[in-house]
Protein backbone atom coordinates (compact mmCIF):
# COMPACT_ATOMS: atom_id res chain seq x y z
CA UNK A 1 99.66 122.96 78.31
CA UNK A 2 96.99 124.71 75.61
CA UNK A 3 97.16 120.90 74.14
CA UNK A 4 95.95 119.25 77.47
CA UNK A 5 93.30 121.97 78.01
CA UNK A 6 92.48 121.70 74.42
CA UNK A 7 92.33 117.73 74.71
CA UNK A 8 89.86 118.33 77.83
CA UNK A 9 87.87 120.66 76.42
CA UNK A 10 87.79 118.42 73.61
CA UNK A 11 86.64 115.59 75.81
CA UNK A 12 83.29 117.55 76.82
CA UNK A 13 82.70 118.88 73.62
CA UNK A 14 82.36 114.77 72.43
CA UNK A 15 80.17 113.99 75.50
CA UNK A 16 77.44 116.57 75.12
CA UNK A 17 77.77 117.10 70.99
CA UNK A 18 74.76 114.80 70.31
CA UNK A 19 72.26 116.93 72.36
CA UNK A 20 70.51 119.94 71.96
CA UNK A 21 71.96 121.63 74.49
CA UNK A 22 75.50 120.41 74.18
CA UNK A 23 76.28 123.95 73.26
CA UNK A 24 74.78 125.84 75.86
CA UNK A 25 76.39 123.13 78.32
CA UNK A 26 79.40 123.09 76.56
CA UNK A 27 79.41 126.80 77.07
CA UNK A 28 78.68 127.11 80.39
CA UNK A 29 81.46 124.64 80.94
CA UNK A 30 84.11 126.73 79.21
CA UNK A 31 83.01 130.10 80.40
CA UNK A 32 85.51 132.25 81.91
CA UNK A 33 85.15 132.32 85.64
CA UNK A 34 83.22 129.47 85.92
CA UNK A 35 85.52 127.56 87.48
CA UNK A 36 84.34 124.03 86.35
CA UNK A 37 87.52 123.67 84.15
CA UNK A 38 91.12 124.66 85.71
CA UNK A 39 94.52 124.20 85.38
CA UNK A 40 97.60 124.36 87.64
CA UNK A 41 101.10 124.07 86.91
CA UNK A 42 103.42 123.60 90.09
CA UNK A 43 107.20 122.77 88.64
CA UNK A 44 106.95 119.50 86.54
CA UNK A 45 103.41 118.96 87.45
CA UNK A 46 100.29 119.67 85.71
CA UNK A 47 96.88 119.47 88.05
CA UNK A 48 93.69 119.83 86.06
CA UNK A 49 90.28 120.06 87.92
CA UNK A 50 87.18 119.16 86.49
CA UNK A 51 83.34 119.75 87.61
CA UNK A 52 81.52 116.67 86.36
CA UNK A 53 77.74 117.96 85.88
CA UNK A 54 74.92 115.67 87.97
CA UNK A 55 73.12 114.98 84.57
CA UNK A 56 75.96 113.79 83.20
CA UNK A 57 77.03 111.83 85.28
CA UNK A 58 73.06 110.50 85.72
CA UNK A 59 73.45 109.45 82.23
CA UNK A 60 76.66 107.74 82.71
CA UNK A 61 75.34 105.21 85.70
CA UNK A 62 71.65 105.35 85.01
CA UNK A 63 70.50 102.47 87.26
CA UNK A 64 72.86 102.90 90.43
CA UNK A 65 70.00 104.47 92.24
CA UNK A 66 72.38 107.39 93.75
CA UNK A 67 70.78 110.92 93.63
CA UNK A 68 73.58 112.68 91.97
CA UNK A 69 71.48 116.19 92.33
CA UNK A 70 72.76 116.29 95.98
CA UNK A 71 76.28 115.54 95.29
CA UNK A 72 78.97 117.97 94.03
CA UNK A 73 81.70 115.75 92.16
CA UNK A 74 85.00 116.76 90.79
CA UNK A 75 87.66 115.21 88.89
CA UNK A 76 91.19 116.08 89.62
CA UNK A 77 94.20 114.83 87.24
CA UNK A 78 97.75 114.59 88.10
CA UNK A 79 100.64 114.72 85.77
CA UNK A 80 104.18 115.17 85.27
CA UNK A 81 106.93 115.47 82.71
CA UNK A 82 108.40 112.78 84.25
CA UNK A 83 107.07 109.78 83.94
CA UNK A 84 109.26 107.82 85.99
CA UNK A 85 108.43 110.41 88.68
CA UNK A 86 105.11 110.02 88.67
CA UNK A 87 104.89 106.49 88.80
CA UNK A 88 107.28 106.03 91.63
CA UNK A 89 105.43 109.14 93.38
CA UNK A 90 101.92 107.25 92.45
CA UNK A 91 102.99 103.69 93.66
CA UNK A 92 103.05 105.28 97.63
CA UNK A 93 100.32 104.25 99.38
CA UNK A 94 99.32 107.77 100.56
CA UNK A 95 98.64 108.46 96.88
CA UNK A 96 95.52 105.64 97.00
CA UNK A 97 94.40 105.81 100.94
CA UNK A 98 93.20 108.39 103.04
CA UNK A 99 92.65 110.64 100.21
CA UNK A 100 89.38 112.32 101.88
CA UNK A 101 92.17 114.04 103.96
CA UNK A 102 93.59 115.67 100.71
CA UNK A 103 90.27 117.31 99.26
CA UNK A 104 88.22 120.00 100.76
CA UNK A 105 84.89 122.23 99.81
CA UNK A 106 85.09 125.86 101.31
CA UNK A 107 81.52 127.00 101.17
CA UNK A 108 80.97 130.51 103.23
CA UNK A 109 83.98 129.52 105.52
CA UNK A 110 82.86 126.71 106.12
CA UNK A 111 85.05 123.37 105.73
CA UNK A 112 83.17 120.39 104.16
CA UNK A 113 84.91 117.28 103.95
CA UNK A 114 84.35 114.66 100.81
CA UNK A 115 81.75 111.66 101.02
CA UNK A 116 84.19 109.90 98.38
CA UNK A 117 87.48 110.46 97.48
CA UNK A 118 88.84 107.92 95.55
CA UNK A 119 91.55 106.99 92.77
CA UNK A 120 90.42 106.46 89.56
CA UNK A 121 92.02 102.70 88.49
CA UNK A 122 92.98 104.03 85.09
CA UNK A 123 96.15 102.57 85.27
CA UNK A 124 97.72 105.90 85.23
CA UNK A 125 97.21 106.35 81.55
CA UNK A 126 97.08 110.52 81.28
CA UNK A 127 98.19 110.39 84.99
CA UNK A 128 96.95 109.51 88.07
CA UNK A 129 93.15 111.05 88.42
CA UNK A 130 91.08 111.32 91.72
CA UNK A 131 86.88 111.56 92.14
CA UNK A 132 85.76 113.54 94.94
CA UNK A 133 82.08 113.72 95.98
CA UNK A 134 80.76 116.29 98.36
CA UNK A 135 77.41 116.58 99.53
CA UNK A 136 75.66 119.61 97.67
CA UNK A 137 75.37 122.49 100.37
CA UNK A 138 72.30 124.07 100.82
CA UNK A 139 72.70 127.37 99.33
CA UNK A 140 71.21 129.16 96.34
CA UNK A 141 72.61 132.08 95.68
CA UNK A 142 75.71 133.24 93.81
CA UNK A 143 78.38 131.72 96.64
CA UNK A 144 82.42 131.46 95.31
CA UNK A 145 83.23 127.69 96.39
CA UNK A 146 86.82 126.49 96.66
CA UNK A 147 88.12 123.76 96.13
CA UNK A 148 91.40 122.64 98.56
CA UNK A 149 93.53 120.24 97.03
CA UNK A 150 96.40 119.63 100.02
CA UNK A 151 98.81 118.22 97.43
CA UNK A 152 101.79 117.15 99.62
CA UNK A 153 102.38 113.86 97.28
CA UNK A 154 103.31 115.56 94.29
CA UNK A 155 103.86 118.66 94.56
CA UNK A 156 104.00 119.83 98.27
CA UNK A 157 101.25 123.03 97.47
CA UNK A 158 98.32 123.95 98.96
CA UNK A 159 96.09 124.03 95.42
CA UNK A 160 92.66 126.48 95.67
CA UNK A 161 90.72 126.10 92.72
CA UNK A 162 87.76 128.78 92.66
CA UNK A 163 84.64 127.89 91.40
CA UNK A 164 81.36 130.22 90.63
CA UNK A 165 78.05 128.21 92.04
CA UNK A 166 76.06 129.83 89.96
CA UNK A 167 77.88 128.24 86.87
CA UNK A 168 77.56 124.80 88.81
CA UNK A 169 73.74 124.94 88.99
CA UNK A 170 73.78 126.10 85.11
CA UNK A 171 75.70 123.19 84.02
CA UNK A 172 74.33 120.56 86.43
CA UNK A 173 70.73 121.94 84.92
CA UNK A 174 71.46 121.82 81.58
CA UNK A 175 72.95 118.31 81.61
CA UNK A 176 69.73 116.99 83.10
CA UNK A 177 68.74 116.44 79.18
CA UNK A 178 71.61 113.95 78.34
């Protein structure tokens, strides 16, 4: 498991290492109690969640003409041991369809539901991974999110991943200069 979250970490640490501020964003990424980088391990299954900054993701579809500084976007990332398991888990069609029914935002009790939810077509190299989009909420002060995984595909758990706003707005402001 230190592997994986090594491997991820590893993964941002590429992205951002050509800028100026890949530390500081590489940093705020990482911090403890952020929240932007988590991982849960229910039986044979390994869920990571992932806070993809809005610059970054700016820089990564530069002329789709979305406004990624009103979106909150997440990356979640489903594996197992098994491999077998997974696929044959993976290949139900509740594991592609409907997923906006799986995800949830939690912002001051209140329940916001994704824009996108949608599997990544990755063939399920590294596992099966999901992109969820919420729209930003309009808060600016130092508000715990959560985000609600309702994992009843693989691993029938209620998943609550905490996440410190004030560490999204820090990241999502620093990766503006990639």
């Amino acid at each position: 498991m230190l592997i994986k979250n090594a491997i991820m970490i590893l993964v941002y640490t590429i992205l951002v290492s050509c800028h100026e501020n890949g530390a500081a964003l590489r940093k705020a990424i990482t911090a403890e109690g952020s929240g932007l980088l988590q991982t849960r391990q229910v039986h044979d299954v390994t869920v990571r969640m992932s806070y993809l900054p809005s610059g970054w993701l700016a820089s990564v579809h530069p002329n789709d003409g979305r406004e990624y500084n009103q979106e909150l976007t997440f990356k979640v990332n489903v594996n197992c041991k098994d491999i077998d398991k997974l696929k044959k888990l993976g290949e139900q069609k509740e594991a592609s369809f409907g997923l906006d029914s799986l995800f949830q935002l939690v912002v001051k009790g209140d329940t916001i539901v994704p824009l996108l939810a949608e599997r990544e077509a990755n063939g399920n190299i590294g596992g099966i991974t999901y992109l969820i989009t919420f729209a930003r909420p309009a808060i600016n002060t130092a508000i715990p999110l959560q985000l609600i995984y309702k994992d009843w595909i693989y691993t029938s758990t209620r998943l609550v991943f905490p996440i410190d706003y004030l560490s999204v707005s820090a990241s999502d402001s620093l990766s503006q200069h990639l």
